[in-house]
C-alpha atoms as a PDB file:
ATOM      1  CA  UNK A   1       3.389   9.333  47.721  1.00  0.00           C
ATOM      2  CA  UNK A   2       6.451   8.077  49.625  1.00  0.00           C
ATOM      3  CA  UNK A   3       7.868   4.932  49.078  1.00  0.00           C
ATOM      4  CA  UNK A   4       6.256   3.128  52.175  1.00  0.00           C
ATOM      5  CA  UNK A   5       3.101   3.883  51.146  1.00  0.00           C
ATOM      6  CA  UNK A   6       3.676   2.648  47.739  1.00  0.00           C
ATOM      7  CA  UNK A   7       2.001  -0.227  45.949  1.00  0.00           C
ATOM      8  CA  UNK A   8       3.762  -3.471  45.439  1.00  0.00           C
ATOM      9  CA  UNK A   9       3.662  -2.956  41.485  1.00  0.00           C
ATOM     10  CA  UNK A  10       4.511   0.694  42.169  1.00  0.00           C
ATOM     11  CA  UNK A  11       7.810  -0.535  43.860  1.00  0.00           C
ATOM     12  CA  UNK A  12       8.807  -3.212  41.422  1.00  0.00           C
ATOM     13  CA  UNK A  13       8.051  -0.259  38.587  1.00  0.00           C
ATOM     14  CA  UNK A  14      10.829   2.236  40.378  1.00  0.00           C
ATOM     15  CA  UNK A  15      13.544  -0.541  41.005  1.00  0.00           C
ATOM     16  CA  UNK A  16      13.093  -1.854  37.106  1.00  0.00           C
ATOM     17  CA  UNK A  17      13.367   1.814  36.139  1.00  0.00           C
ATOM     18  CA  UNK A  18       9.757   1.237  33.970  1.00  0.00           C
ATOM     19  CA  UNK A  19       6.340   2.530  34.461  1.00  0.00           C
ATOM     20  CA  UNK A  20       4.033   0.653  36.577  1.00  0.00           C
ATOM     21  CA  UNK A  21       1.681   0.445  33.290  1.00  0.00           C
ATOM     22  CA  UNK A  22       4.032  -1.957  31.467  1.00  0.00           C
ATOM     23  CA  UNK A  23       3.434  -4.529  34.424  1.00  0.00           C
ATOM     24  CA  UNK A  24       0.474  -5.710  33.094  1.00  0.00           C
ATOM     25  CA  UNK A  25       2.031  -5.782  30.064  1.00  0.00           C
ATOM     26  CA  UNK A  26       0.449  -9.219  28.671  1.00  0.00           C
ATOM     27  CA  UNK A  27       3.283 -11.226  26.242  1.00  0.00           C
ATOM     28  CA  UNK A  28       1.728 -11.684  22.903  1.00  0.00           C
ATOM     29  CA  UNK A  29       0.013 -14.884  21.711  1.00  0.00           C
ATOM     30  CA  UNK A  30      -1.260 -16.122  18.458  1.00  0.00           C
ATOM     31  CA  UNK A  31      -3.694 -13.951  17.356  1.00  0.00           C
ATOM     32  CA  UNK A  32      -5.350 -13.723  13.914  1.00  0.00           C
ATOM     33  CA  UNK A  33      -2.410 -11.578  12.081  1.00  0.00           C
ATOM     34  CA  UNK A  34      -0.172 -14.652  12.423  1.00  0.00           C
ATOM     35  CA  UNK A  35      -2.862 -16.801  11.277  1.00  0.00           C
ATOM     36  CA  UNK A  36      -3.339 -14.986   8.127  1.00  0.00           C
ATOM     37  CA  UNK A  37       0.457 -14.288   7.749  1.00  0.00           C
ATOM     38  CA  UNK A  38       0.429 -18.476   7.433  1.00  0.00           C
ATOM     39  CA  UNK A  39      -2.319 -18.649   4.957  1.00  0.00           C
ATOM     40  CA  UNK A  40      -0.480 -15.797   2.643  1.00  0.00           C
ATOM     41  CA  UNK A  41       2.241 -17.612   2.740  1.00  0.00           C
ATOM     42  CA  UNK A  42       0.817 -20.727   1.546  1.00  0.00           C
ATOM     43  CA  UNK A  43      -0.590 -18.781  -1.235  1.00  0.00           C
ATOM     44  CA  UNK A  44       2.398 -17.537  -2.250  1.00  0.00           C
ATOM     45  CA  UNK A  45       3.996 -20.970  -2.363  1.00  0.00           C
ATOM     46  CA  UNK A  46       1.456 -22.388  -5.005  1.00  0.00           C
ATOM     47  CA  UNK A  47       2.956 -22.282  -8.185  1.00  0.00           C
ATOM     48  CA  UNK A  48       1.817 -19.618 -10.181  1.00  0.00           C
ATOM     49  CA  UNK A  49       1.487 -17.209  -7.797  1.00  0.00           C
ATOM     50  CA  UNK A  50       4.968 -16.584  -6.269  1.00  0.00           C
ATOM     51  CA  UNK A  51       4.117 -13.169  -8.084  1.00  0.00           C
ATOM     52  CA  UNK A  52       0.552 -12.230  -6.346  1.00  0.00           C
ATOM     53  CA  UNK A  53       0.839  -9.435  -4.601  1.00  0.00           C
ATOM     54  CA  UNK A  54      -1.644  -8.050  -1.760  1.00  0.00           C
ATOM     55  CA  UNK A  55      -4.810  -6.960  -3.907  1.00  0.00           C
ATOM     56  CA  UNK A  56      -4.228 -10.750  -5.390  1.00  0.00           C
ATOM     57  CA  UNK A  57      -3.668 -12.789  -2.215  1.00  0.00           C
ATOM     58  CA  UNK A  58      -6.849 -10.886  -0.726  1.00  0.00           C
ATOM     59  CA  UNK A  59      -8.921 -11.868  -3.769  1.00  0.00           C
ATOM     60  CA  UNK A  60      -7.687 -15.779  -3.570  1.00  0.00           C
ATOM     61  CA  UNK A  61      -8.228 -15.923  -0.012  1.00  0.00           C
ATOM     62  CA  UNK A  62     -12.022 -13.833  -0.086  1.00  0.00           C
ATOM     63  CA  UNK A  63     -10.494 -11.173   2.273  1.00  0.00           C
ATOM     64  CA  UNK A  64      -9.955  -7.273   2.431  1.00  0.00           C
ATOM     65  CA  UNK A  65      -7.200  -5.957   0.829  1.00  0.00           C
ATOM     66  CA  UNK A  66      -6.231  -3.782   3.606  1.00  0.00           C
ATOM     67  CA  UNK A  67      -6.213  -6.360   6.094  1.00  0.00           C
ATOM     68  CA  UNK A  68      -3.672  -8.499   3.895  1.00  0.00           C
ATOM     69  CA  UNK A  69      -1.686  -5.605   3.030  1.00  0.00           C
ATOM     70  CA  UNK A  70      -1.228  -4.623   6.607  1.00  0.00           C
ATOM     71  CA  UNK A  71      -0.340  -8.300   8.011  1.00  0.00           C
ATOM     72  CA  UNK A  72       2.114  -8.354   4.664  1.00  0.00           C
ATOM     73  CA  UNK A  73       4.072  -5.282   6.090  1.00  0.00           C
ATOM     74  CA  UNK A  74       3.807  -6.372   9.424  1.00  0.00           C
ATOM     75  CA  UNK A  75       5.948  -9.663   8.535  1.00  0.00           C
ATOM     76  CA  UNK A  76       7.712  -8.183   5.898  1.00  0.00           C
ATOM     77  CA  UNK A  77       6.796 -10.564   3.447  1.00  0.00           C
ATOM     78  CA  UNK A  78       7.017  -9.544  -0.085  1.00  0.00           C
ATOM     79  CA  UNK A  79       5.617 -11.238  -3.387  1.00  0.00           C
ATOM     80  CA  UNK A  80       8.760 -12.630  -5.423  1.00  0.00           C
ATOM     81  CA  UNK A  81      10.122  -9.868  -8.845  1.00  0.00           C
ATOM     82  CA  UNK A  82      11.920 -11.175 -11.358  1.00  0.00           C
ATOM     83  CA  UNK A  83      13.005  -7.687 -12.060  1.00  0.00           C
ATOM     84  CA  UNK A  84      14.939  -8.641 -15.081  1.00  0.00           C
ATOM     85  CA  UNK A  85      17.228 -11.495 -13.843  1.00  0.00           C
ATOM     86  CA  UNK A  86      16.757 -15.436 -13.376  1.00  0.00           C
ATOM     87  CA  UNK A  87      15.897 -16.563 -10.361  1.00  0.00           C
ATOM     88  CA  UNK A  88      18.624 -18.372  -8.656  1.00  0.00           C
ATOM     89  CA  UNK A  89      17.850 -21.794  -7.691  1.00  0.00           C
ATOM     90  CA  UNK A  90      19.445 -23.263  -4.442  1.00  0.00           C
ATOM     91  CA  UNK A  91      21.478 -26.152  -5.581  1.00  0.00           C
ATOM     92  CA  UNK A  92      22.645 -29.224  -3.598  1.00  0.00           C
ATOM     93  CA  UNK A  93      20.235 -28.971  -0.459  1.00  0.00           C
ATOM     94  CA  UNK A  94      21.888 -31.812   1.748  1.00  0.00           C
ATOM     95  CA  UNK A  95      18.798 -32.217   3.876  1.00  0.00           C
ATOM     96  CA  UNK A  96      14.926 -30.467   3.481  1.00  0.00           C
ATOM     97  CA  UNK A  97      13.894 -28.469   7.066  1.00  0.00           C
ATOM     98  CA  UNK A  98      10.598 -27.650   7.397  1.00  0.00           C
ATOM     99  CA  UNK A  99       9.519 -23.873   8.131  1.00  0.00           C
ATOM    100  CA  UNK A 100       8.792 -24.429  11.673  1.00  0.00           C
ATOM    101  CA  UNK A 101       7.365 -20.883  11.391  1.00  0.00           C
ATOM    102  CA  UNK A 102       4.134 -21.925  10.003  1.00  0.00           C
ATOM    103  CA  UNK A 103       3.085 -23.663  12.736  1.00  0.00           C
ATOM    104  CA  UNK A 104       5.216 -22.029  15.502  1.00  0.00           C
ATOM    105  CA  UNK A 105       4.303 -18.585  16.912  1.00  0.00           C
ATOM    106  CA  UNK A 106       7.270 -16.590  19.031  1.00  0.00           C
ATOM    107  CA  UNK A 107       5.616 -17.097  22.458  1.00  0.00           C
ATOM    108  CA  UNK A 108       8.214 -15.524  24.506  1.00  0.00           C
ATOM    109  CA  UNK A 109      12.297 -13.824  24.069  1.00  0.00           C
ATOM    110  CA  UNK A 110      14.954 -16.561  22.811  1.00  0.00           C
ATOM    111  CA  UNK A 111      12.241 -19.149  21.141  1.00  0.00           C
ATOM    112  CA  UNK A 112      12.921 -18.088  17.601  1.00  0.00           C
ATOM    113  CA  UNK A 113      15.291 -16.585  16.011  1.00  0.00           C
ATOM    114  CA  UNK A 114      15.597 -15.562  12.413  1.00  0.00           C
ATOM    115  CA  UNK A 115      18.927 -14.590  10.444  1.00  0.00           C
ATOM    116  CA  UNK A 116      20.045 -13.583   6.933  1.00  0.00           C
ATOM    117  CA  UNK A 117      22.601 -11.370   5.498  1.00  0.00           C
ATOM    118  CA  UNK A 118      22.400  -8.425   2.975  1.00  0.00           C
ATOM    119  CA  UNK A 119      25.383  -6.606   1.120  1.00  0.00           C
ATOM    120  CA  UNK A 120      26.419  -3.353   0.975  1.00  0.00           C
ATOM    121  CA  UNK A 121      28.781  -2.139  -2.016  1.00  0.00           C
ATOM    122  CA  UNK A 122      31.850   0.084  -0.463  1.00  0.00           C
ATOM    123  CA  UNK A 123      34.934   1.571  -2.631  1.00  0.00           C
ATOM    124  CA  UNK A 124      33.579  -1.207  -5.762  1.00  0.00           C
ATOM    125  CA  UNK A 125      33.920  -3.389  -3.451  1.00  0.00           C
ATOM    126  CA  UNK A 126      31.025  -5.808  -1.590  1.00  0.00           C
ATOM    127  CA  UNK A 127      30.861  -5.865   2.380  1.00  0.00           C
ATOM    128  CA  UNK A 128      28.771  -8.488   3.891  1.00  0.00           C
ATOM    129  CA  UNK A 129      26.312  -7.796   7.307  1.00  0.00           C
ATOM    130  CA  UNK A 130      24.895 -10.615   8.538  1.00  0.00           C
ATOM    131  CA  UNK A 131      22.111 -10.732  11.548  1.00  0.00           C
ATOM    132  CA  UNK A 132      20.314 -12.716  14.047  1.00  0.00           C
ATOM    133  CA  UNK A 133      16.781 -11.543  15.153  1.00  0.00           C
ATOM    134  CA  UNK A 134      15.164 -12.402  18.201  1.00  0.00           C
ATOM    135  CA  UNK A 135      11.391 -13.353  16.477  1.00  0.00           C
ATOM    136  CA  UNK A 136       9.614 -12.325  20.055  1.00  0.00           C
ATOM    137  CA  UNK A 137      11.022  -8.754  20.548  1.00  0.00           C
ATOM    138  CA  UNK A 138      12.422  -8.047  16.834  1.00  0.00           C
ATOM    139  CA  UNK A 139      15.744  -7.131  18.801  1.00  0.00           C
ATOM    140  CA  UNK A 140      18.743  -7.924  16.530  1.00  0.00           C
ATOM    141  CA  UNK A 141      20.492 -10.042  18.797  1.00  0.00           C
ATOM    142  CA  UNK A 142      23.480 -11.035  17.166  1.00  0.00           C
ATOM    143  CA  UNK A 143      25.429  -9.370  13.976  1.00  0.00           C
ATOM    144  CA  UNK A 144      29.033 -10.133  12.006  1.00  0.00           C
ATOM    145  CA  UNK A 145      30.415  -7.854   9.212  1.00  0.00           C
ATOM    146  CA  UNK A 146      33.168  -9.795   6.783  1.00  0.00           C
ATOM    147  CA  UNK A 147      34.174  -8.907   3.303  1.00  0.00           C
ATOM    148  CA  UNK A 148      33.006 -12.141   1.988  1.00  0.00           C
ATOM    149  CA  UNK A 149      29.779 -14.395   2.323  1.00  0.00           C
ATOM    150  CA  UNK A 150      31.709 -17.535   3.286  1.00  0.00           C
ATOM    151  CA  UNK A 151      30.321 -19.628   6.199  1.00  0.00           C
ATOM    152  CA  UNK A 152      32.307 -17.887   9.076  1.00  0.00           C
ATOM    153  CA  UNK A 153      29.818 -14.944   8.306  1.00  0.00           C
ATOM    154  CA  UNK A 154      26.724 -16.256   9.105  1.00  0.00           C
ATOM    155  CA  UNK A 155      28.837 -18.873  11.903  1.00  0.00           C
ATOM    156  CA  UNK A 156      29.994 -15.708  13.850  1.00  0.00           C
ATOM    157  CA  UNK A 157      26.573 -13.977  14.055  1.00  0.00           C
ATOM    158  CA  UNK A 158      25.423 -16.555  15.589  1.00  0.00           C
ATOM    159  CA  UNK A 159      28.236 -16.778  17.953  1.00  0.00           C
ATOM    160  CA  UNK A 160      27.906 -13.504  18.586  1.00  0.00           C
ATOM    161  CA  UNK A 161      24.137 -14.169  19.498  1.00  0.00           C
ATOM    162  CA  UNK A 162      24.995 -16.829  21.667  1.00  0.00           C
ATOM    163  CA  UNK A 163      27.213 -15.514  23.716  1.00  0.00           C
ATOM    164  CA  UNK A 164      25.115 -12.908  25.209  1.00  0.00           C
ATOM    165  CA  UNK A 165      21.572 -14.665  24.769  1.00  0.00           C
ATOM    166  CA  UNK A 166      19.880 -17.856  25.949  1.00  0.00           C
ATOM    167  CA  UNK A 167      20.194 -20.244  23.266  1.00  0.00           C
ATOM    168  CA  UNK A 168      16.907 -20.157  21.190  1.00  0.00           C
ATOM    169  CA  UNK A 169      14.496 -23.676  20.835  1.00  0.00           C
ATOM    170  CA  UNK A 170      14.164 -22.399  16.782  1.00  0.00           C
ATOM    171  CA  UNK A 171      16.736 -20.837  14.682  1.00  0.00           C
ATOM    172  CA  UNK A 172      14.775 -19.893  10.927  1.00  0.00           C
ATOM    173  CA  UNK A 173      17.061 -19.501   7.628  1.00  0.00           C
ATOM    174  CA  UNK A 174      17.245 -19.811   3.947  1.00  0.00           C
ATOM    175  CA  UNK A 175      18.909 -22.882   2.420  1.00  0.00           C
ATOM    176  CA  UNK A 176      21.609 -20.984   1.328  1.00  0.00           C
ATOM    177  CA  UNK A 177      25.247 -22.976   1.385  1.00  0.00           C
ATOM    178  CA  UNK A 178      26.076 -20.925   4.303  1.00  0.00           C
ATOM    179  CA  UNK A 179      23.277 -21.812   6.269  1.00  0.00           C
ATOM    180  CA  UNK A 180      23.484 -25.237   4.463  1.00  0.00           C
ATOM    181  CA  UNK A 181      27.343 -25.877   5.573  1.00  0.00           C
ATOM    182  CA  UNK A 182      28.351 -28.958   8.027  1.00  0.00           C
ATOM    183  CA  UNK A 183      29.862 -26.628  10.387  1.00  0.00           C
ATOM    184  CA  UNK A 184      27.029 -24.206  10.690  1.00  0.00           C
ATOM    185  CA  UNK A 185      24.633 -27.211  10.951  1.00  0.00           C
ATOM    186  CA  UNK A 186      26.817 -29.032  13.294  1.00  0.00           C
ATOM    187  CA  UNK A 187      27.099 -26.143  15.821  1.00  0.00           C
ATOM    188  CA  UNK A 188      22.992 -25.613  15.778  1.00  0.00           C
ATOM    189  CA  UNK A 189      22.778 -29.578  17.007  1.00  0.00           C
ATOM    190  CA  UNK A 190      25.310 -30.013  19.084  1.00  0.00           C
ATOM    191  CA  UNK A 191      23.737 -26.989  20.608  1.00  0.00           C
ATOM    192  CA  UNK A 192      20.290 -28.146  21.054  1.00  0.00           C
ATOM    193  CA  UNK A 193      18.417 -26.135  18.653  1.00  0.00           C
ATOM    194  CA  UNK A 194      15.882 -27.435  16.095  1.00  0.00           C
ATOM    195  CA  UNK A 195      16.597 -26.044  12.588  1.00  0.00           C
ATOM    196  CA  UNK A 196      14.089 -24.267  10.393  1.00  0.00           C
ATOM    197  CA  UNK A 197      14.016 -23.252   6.888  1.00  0.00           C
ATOM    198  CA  UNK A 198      12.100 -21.160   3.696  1.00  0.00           C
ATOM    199  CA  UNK A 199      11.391 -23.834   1.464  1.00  0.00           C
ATOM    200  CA  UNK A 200      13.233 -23.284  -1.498  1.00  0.00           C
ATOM    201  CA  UNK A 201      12.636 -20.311  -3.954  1.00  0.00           C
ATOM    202  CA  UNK A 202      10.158 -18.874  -1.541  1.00  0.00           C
ATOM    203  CA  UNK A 203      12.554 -15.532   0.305  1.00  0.00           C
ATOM    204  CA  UNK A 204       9.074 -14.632   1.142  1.00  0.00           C
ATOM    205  CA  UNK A 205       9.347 -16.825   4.178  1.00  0.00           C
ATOM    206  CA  UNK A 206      12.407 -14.955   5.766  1.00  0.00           C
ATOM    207  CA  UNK A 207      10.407 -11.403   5.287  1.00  0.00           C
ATOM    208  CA  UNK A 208      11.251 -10.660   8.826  1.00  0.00           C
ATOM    209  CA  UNK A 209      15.032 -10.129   7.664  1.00  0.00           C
ATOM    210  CA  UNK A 210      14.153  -8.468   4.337  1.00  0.00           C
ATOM    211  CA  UNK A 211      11.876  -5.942   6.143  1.00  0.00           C
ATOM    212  CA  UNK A 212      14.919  -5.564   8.550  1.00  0.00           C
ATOM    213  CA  UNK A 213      17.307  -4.768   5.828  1.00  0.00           C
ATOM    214  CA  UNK A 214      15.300  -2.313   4.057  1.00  0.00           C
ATOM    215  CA  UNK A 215      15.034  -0.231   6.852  1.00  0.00           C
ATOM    216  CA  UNK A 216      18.646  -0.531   7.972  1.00  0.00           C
ATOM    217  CA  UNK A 217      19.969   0.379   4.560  1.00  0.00           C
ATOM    218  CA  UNK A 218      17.545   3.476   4.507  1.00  0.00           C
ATOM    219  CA  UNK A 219      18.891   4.202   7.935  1.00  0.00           C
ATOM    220  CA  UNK A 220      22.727   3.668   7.485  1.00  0.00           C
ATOM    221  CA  UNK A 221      22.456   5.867   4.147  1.00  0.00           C
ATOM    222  CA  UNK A 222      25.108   6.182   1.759  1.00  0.00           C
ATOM    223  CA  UNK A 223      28.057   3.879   2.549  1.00  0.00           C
ATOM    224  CA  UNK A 224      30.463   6.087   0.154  1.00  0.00           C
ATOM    225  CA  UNK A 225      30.420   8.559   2.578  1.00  0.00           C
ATOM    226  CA  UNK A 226      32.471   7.081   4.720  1.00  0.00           C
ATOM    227  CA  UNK A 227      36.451   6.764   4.184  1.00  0.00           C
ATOM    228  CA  UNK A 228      37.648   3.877   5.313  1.00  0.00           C
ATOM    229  CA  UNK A 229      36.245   0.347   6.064  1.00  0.00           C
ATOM    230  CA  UNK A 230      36.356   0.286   9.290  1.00  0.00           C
ATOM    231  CA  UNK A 231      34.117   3.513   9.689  1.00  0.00           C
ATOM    232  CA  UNK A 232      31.972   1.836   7.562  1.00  0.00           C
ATOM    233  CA  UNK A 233      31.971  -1.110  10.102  1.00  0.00           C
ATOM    234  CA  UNK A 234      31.644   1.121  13.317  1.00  0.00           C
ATOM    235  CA  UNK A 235      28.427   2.772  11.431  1.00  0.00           C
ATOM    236  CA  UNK A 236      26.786  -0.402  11.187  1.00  0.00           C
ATOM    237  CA  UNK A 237      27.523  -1.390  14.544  1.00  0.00           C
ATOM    238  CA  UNK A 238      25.706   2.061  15.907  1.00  0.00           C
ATOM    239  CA  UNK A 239      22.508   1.543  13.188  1.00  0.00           C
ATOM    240  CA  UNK A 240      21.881  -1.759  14.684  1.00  0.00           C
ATOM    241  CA  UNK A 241      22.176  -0.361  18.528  1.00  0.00           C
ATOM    242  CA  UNK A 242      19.814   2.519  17.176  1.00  0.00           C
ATOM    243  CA  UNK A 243      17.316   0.186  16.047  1.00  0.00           C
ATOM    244  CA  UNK A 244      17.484  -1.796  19.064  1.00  0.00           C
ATOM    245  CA  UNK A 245      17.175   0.978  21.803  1.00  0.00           C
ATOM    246  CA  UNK A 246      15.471   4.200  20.076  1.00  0.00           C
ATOM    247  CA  UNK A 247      13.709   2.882  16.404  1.00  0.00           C
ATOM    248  CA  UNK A 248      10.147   2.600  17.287  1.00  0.00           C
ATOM    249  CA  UNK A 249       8.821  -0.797  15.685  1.00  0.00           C
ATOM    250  CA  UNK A 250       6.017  -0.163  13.694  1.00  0.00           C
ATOM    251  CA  UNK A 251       4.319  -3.889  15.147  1.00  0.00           C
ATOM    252  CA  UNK A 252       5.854  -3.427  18.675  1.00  0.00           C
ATOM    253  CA  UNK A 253       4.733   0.331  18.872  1.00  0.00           C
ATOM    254  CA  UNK A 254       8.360   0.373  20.602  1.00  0.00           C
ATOM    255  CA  UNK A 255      11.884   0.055  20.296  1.00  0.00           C
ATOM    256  CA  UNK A 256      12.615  -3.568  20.621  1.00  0.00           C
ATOM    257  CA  UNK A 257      14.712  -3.236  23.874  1.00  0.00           C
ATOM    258  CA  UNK A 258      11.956  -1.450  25.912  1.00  0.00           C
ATOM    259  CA  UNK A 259       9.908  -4.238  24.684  1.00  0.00           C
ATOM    260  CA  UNK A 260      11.696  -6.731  25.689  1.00  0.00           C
ATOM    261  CA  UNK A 261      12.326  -5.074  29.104  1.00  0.00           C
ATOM    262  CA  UNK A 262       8.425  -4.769  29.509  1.00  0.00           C
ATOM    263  CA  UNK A 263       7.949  -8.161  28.776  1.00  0.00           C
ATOM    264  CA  UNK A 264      10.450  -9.054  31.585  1.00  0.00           C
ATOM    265  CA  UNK A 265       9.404  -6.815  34.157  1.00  0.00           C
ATOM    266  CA  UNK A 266       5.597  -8.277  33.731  1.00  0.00           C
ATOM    267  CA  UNK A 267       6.942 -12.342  33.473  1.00  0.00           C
ATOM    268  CA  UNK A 268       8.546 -10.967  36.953  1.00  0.00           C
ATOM    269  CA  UNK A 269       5.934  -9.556  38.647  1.00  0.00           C
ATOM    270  CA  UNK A 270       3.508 -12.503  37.328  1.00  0.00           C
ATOM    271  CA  UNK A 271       5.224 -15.428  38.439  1.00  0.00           C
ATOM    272  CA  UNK A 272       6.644 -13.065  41.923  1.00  0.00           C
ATOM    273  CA  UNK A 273      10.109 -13.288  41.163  1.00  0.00           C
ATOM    274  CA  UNK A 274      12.252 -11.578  43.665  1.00  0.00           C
ATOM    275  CA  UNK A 275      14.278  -8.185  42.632  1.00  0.00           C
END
């Protein structure tokens, strides 16, 4: 076929580099998954049952195991382990956000974005990673690596995520003091952004990160292999491209940038924007 002969949606396909398929790629909408993901949740918050896992969440709720265990690993929520140590209650919450997440689905790239940080123990030492992730396409969007879990951490991630991203309507946390600092409060108003949060003692309700993390540890491997601290740094810097651009995402069926890109190229040809 030569290029004047060429559908429409065949051209747009060869100038956005994509198969013509992933035009009629259709953006997600709430569907029953994130329905269910809601109602485990709420389960999980009665008190009581911050333990249940999935073969007792599907007998409270009357459903099939599989189904809940499959939704559970989709969100990457996880029922709360003691595991031997007290659980550490948040302390001095200045104001209570509600988790805008259990009544807002991620309708399209930049409406919600999700962050935490994890830590990662280098030459008996403690280095700090903290993310942003875009809810929509599960592309990490922003990312900050200190040496200590002080407010610039979790500040500079989402600097970092602002400065090369539309400014989401939702940003989802903890109530950690991080998250919980004026500054880091200050700069999400003055920006525009409505503020949600896990209510406290329920991590369950930031799974998104925690499923993140688990993989990106797994992925990274052992951080005593590397020398110095800034190899260390340049390593996480290429697992987090990695998982952007080549980790297939076991919900998207895709790495997170192609999905994104799909979703663009069919918002395009939908609404007959211009290349």
């Amino acid at each position: 076929m030569t290029a004047d002969s060429e559908t429409p949606k065949a051209l747009r396909a060869r100038e956005l580099g994509v198969a013509r398929s992933t035009l009629y790629y259709k953006p997600l909408k709430p569907d029953r998954d994130w329905q269910l993901k809601c109602r485990i949740e709420e389960v999980l918050r009665t008190p009581g049952k911050h333990s249940y896992g999935s073969r007792r969440i599907a007998q409270d709720l009357g459903l099939n195991r599989k189904r809940v265990k499959r939704v559970m690993n989709i969100f990457g929520i996880k029922a709360y382990r003691r595991r031997g140590r007290k659980w550490k209650k948040t302390k001095n919450i200045k104001v209570i956000y509600p988790n805008l997440l259990l009544t807002e689905y991620p309708s399209y790239e930049n409406h919600i974005w999700v962050s935490d940080f994890t830590r990662i123990p280098f030459q008996g030492k403690v280095v700090y990673v903290a993310t942003v992730e875009d809810l929509y396409t599960r592309k990490v969007v922003g990312v900050s690596v200190y040496t200590t879990h002080a407010v610039q951490l979790v500040l500079s991630a989402l600097m970092n995520a602002i400065l090369t991203n539309a400014r989401p309507a939702i940003f989802h946390s903890d109530n950690g003091s991080e998250y919980d600092s004026v500054i880091f409060i200050e700069a999400l108003e003055t920006l525009g952004i409505m503020i949600s949060r896990s209510a406290p003692g329920c991590p369950w309700e930031n799974g998104y990160q925690e499923s993140f993390y688990d993989k990106f540890k797994v992925d990274l491997g052992d951080p005593g292999r590397f020398k110095t601290l800034g190899e260390l740094v340049l390593a996480v810097y290429q697992q987090i491209w990695l998982y952007n651009n080549t980790r297939i995402h076991s919900a998207l069926k895709m790495p997170p940038v192609q999905f994104a890109l799909q979703a663009t190229a069919a918002y395009n040809s939908s609404h007959k924007v211009s290349v």
